[in-house]
Protein backbone atom coordinates (compact mmCIF):
# COMPACT_ATOMS: atom_id res chain seq x y z
CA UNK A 1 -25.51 -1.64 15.52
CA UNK A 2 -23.21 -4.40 17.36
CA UNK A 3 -22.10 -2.41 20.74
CA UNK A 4 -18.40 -1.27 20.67
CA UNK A 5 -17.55 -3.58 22.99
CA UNK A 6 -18.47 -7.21 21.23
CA UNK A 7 -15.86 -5.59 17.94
CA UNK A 8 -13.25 -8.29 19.46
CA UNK A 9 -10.72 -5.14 19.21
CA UNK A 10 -7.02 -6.72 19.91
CA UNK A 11 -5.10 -5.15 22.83
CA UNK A 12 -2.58 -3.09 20.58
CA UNK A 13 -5.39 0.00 21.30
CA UNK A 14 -6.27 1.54 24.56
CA UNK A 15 -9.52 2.61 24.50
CA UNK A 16 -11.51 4.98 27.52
CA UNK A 17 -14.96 3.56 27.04
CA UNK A 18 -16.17 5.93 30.20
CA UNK A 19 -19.89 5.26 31.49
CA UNK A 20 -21.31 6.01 27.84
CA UNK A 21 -19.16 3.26 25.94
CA UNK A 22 -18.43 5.43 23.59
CA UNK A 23 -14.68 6.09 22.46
CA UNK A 24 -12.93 9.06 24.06
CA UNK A 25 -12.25 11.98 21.81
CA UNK A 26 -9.11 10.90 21.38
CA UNK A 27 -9.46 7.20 20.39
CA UNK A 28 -6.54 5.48 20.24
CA UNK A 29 -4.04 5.88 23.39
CA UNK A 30 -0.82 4.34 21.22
CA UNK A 31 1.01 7.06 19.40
CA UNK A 32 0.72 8.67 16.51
CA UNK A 33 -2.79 10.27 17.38
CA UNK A 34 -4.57 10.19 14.33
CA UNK A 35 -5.55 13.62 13.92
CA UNK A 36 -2.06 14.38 14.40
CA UNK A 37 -1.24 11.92 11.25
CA UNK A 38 -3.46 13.34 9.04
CA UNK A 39 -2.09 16.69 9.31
CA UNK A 40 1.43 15.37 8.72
CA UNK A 41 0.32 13.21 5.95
CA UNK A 42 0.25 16.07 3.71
CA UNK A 43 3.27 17.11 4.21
CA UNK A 44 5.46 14.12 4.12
CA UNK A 45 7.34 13.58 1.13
CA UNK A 46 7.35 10.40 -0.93
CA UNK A 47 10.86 9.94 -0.79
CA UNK A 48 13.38 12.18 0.09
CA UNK A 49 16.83 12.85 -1.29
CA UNK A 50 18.60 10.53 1.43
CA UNK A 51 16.49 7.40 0.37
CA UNK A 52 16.84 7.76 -3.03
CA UNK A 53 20.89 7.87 -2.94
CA UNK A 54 20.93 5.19 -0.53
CA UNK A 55 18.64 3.12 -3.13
CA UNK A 56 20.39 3.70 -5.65
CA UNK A 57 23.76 2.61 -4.00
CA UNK A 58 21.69 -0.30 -2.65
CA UNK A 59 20.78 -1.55 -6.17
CA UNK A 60 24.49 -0.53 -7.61
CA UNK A 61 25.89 -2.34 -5.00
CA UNK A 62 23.62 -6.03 -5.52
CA UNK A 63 24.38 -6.20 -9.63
CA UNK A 64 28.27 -6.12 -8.22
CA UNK A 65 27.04 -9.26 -6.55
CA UNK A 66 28.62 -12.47 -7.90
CA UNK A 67 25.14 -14.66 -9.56
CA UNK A 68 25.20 -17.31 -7.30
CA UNK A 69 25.02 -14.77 -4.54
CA UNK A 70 22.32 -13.03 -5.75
CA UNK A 71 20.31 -15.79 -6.17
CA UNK A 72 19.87 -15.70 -2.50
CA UNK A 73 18.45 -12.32 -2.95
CA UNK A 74 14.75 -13.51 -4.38
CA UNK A 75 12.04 -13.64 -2.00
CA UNK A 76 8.63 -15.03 -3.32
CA UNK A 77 6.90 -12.05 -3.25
CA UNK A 78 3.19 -11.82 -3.71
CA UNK A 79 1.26 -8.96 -4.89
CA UNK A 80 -2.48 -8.52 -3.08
CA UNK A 81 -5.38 -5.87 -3.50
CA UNK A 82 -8.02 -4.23 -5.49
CA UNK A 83 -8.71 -3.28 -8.94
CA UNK A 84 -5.46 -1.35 -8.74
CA UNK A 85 -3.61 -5.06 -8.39
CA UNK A 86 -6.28 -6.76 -10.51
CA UNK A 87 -5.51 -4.66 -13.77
CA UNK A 88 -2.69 -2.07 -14.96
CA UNK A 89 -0.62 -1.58 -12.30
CA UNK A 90 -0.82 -4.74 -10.76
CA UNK A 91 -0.33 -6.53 -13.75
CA UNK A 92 2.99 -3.96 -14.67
CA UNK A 93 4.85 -4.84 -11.22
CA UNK A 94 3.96 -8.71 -11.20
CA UNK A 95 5.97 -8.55 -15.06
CA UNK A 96 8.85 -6.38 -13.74
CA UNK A 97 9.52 -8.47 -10.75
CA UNK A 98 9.29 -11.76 -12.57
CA UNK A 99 11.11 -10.28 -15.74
CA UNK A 100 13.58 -8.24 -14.68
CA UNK A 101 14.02 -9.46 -11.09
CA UNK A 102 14.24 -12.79 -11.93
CA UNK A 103 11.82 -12.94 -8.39
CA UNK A 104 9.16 -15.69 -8.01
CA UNK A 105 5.64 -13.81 -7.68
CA UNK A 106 2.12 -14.34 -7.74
CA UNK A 107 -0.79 -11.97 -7.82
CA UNK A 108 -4.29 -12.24 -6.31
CA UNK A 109 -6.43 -9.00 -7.03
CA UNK A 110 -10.11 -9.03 -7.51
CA UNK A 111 -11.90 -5.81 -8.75
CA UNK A 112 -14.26 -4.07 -6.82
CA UNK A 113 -13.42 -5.71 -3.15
CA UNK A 114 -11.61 -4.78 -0.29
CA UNK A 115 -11.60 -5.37 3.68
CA UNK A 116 -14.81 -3.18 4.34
CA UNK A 117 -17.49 -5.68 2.37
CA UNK A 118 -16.43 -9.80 3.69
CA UNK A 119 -19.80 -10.73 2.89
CA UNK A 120 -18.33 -9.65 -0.92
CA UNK A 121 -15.39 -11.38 -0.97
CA UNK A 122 -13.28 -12.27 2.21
CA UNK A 123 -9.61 -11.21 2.00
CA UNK A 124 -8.55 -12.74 4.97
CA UNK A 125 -9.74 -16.05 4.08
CA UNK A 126 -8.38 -16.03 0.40
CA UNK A 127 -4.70 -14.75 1.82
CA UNK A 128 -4.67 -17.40 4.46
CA UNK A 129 -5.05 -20.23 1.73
CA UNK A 130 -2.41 -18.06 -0.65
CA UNK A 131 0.12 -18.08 2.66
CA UNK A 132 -0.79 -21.81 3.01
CA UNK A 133 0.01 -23.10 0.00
CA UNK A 134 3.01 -20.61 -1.36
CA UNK A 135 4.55 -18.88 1.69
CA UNK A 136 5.48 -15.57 0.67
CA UNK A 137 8.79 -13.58 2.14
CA UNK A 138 7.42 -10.63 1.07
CA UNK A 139 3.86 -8.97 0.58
CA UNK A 140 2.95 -5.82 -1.54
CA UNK A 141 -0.54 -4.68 -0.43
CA UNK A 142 -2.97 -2.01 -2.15
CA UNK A 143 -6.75 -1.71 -0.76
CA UNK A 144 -9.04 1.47 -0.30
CA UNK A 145 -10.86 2.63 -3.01
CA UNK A 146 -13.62 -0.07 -2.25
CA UNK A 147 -13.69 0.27 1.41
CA UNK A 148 -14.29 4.08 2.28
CA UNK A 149 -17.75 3.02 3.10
CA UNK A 150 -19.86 1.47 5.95
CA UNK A 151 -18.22 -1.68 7.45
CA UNK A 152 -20.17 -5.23 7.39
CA UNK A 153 -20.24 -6.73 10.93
CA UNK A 154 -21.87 -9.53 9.97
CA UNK A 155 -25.65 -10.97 10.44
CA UNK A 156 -26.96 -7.68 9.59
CA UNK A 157 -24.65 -5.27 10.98
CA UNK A 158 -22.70 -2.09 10.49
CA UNK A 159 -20.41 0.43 11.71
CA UNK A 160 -21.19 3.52 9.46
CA UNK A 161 -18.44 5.54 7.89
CA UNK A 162 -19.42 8.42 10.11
CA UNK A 163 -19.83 6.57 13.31
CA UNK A 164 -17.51 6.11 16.15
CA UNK A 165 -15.61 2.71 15.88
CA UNK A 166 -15.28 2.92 12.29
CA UNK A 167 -11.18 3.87 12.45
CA UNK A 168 -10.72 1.25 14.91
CA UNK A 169 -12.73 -1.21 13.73
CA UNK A 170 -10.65 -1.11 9.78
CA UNK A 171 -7.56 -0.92 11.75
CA UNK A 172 -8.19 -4.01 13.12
CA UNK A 173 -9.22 -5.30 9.68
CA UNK A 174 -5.50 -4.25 8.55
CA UNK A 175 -3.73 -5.45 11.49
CA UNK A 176 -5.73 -9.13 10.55
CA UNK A 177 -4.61 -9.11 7.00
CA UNK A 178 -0.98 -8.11 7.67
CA UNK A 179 -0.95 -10.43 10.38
CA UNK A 180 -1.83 -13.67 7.90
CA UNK A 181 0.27 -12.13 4.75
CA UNK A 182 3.28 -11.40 7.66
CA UNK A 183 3.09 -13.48 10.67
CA UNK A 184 6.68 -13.84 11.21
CA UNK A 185 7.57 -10.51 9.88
CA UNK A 186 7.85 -11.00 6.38
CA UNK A 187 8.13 -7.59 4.78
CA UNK A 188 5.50 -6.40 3.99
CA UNK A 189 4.25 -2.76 1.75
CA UNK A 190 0.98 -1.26 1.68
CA UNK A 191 0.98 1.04 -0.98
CA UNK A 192 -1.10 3.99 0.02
CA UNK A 193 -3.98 5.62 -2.12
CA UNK A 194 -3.38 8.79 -4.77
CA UNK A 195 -4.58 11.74 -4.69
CA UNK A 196 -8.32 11.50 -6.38
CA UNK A 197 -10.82 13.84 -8.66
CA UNK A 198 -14.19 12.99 -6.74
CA UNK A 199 -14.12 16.01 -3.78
CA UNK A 200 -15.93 13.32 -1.58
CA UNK A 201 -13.72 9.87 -2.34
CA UNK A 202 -10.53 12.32 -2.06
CA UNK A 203 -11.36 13.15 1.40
CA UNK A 204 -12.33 9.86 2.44
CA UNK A 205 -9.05 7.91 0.99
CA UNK A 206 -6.76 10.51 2.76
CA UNK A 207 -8.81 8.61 5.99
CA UNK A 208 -7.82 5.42 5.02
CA UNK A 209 -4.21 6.57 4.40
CA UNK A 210 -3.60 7.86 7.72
CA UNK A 211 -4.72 3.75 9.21
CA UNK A 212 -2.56 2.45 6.71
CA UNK A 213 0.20 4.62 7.61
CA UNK A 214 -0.28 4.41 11.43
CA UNK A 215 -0.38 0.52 11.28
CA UNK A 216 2.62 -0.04 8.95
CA UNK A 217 4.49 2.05 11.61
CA UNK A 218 4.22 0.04 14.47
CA UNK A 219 4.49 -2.76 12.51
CA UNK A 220 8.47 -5.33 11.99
CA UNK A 221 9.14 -5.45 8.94
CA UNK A 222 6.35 -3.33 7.61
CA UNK A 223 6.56 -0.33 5.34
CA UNK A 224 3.79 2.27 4.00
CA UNK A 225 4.51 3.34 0.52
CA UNK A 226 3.15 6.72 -0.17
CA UNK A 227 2.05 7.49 -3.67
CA UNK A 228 -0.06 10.73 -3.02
CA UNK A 229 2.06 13.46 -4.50
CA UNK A 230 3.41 11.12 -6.86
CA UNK A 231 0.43 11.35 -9.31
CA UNK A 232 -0.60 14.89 -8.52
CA UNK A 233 0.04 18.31 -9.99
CA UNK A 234 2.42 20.94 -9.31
CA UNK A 235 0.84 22.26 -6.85
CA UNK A 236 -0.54 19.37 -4.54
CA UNK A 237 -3.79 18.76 -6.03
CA UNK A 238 -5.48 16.02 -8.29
CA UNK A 239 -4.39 16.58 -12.15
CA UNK A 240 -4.93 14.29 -14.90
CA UNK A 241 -1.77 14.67 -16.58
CA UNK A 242 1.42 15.96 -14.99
CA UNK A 243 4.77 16.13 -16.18
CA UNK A 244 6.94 13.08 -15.41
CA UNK A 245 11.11 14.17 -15.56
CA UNK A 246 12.78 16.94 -17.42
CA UNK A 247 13.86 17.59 -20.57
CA UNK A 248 17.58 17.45 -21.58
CA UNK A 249 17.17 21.71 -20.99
CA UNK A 250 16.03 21.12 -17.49
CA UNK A 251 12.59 22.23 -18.35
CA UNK A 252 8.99 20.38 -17.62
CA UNK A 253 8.34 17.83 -19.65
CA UNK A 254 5.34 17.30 -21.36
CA UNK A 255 2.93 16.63 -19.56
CA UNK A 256 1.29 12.92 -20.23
CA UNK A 257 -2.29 11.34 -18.92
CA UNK A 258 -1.91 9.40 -15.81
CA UNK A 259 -5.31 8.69 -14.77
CA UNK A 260 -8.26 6.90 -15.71
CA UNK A 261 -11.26 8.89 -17.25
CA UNK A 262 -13.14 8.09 -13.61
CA UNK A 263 -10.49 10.31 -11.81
CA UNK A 264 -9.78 7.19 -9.60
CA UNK A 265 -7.96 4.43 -11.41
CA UNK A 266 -5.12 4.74 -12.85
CA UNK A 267 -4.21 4.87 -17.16
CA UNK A 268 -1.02 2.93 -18.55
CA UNK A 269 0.93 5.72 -17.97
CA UNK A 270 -0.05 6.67 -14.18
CA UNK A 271 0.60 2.59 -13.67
CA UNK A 272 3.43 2.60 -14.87
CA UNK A 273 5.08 5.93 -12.83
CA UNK A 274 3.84 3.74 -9.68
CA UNK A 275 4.77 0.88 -10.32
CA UNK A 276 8.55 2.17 -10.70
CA UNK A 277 8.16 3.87 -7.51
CA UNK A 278 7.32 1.21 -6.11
CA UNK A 279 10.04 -0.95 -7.59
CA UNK A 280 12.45 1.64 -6.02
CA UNK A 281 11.41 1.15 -2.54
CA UNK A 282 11.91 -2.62 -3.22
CA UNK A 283 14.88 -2.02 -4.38
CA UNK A 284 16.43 -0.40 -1.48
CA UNK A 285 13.95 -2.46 1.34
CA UNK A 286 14.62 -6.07 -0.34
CA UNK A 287 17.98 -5.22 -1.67
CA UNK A 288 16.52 -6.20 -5.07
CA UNK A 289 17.99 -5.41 -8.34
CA UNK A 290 17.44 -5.92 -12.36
CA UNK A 291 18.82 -8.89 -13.46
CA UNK A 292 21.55 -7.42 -15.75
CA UNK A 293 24.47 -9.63 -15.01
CA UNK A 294 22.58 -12.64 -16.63
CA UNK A 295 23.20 -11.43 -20.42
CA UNK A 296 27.10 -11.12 -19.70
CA UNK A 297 29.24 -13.70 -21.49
CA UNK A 298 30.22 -17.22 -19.38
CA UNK A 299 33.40 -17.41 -17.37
């Protein structure tokens, strides 16, 4: 395995290598220590009560806009990942934005790839000639169900998922990407993993959750989008249909499929409950709104 030291590791981490040259227990000197991140991940809510109001007086406030004004209020906004971009609920927010935004988007997702496998398909490459030639203002990201796995070093070699340098090593992976999709701050949204079925790829993602968390938060102009208790059950866990809203009584709906029959991807239904949450963030980060004011009679 490459030693620690040649993993060209940029100076935003603070590493005590000691005598050994292994990481310290606790690897990363910049706060939040990620053991402390992954106990708080759990318990952090997807949106509270505060955001919501304030998005929704965000978006009232933009269709008050005159046209011309909001015009001003489109950033080219491109849409970047995995299978989760490549199909459903990729597919269902590139529409949305472009349709009822009235924003100019593209969308690069390829299945099966990620940040872990380069010698697979090399993200950083592909979004530096995206960035090139279109120049996004804004950036929604979704990667992880492809890279909870060893990490290819190149000519041979690996950092195992259970070996040291494997959190650092990914954040720095991150930290590349957002730095070609943002490098002048654009906003830009990583949209965090669900909660998954496999007992194994559930505790790995929440792993990958924590770096995309911790990097989006030292980050201008950078937000994580949590979507973990949005597509589980009542009580925390993974479910493959949950109730979405209430009934006119105030009672549960009915409960509808949103996953896949792999208990990882997403079905029409599950995409579409993200993709609306994600919208909302948008909303209130991009001061976005539905183009209603366009079907209103001239003068």
């Amino acid at each position: 395995m490459r030693p620690l030291t040649s993993l060209k590791l940029t100076s935003r981490y603070i590493f005590d290598a000691g005598t050994t040259g292994k990481l310290a227990a606790n690897r990363l000197a910049w706060p939040p220590d990620f053991a402390m991140v992954r106990a708080a991940v759990m318990v952090m809510p997807v949106l509270s009560r505060r955001h919501t109001v304030l998005g929704g007086l965000a978006a009232a406030a933009s269709i008050l806009l005159p046209l011309r004004v909001r015009a001003a209020v489109a950033p080219k906004t491109l849409v970047l990942g995995d299978s989760m971009i490549a199909g459903g609920f990729g597919v269902f927010l590139e529409r949305a934005l472009e349709k009822d935004y009235a924003l100019p988007v593209k969308r690069a997702g390829k299945s099966s790839s990620g940040l872990s496998r380069p010698d697979f398909h090399d993200w950083p490459e592909a979004a530096e000639a995206i960035v090139g030639k279109w120049k996004p203002e804004a950036s929604v990201v979704m990667f992880g169900g492809n890279d909870v796995q060893g990490l290819y070093m190149g000519k041979g070699e690996w950092i195992r998922w259970d070996e040291d340098g494997w959190d650092e090593e990914y954040a720095r992976r991150v930290d590349a990407l957002a730095d070609i999709l943002a490098p002048a701050s654009e906003r830009l949204f990583w949209v965090g993993m669900p909660v998954m079925r496999p007992t194994k790829f559930h505790e790995r993602v929440k792993r990958v959750n924590v770096i995309y968390r911790a990097r989006m938060a030292v980050r201008p102009g950078a937000k994580f989008i949590d979507a973990w208790d949005l597509l589980a059950g009542d009580d925390g866990t993974y479910a493959d249909k949950i109730a979405i809203g209430t009934n006119p009584d105030g009672t549960p709906a009915k409960k509808v499929r949103v996953r896949a029959g792999d208990g990882i991807h997403l079905s029409p239904k599950g995409a579409e409950l993200l993709r609306d949450h994600v919208l909302a963030v948008l909303e209130t980060e991009l001061g976005i709104s539905k183009a209603v004011a366009e079907a209103a009679a001239p003068g």
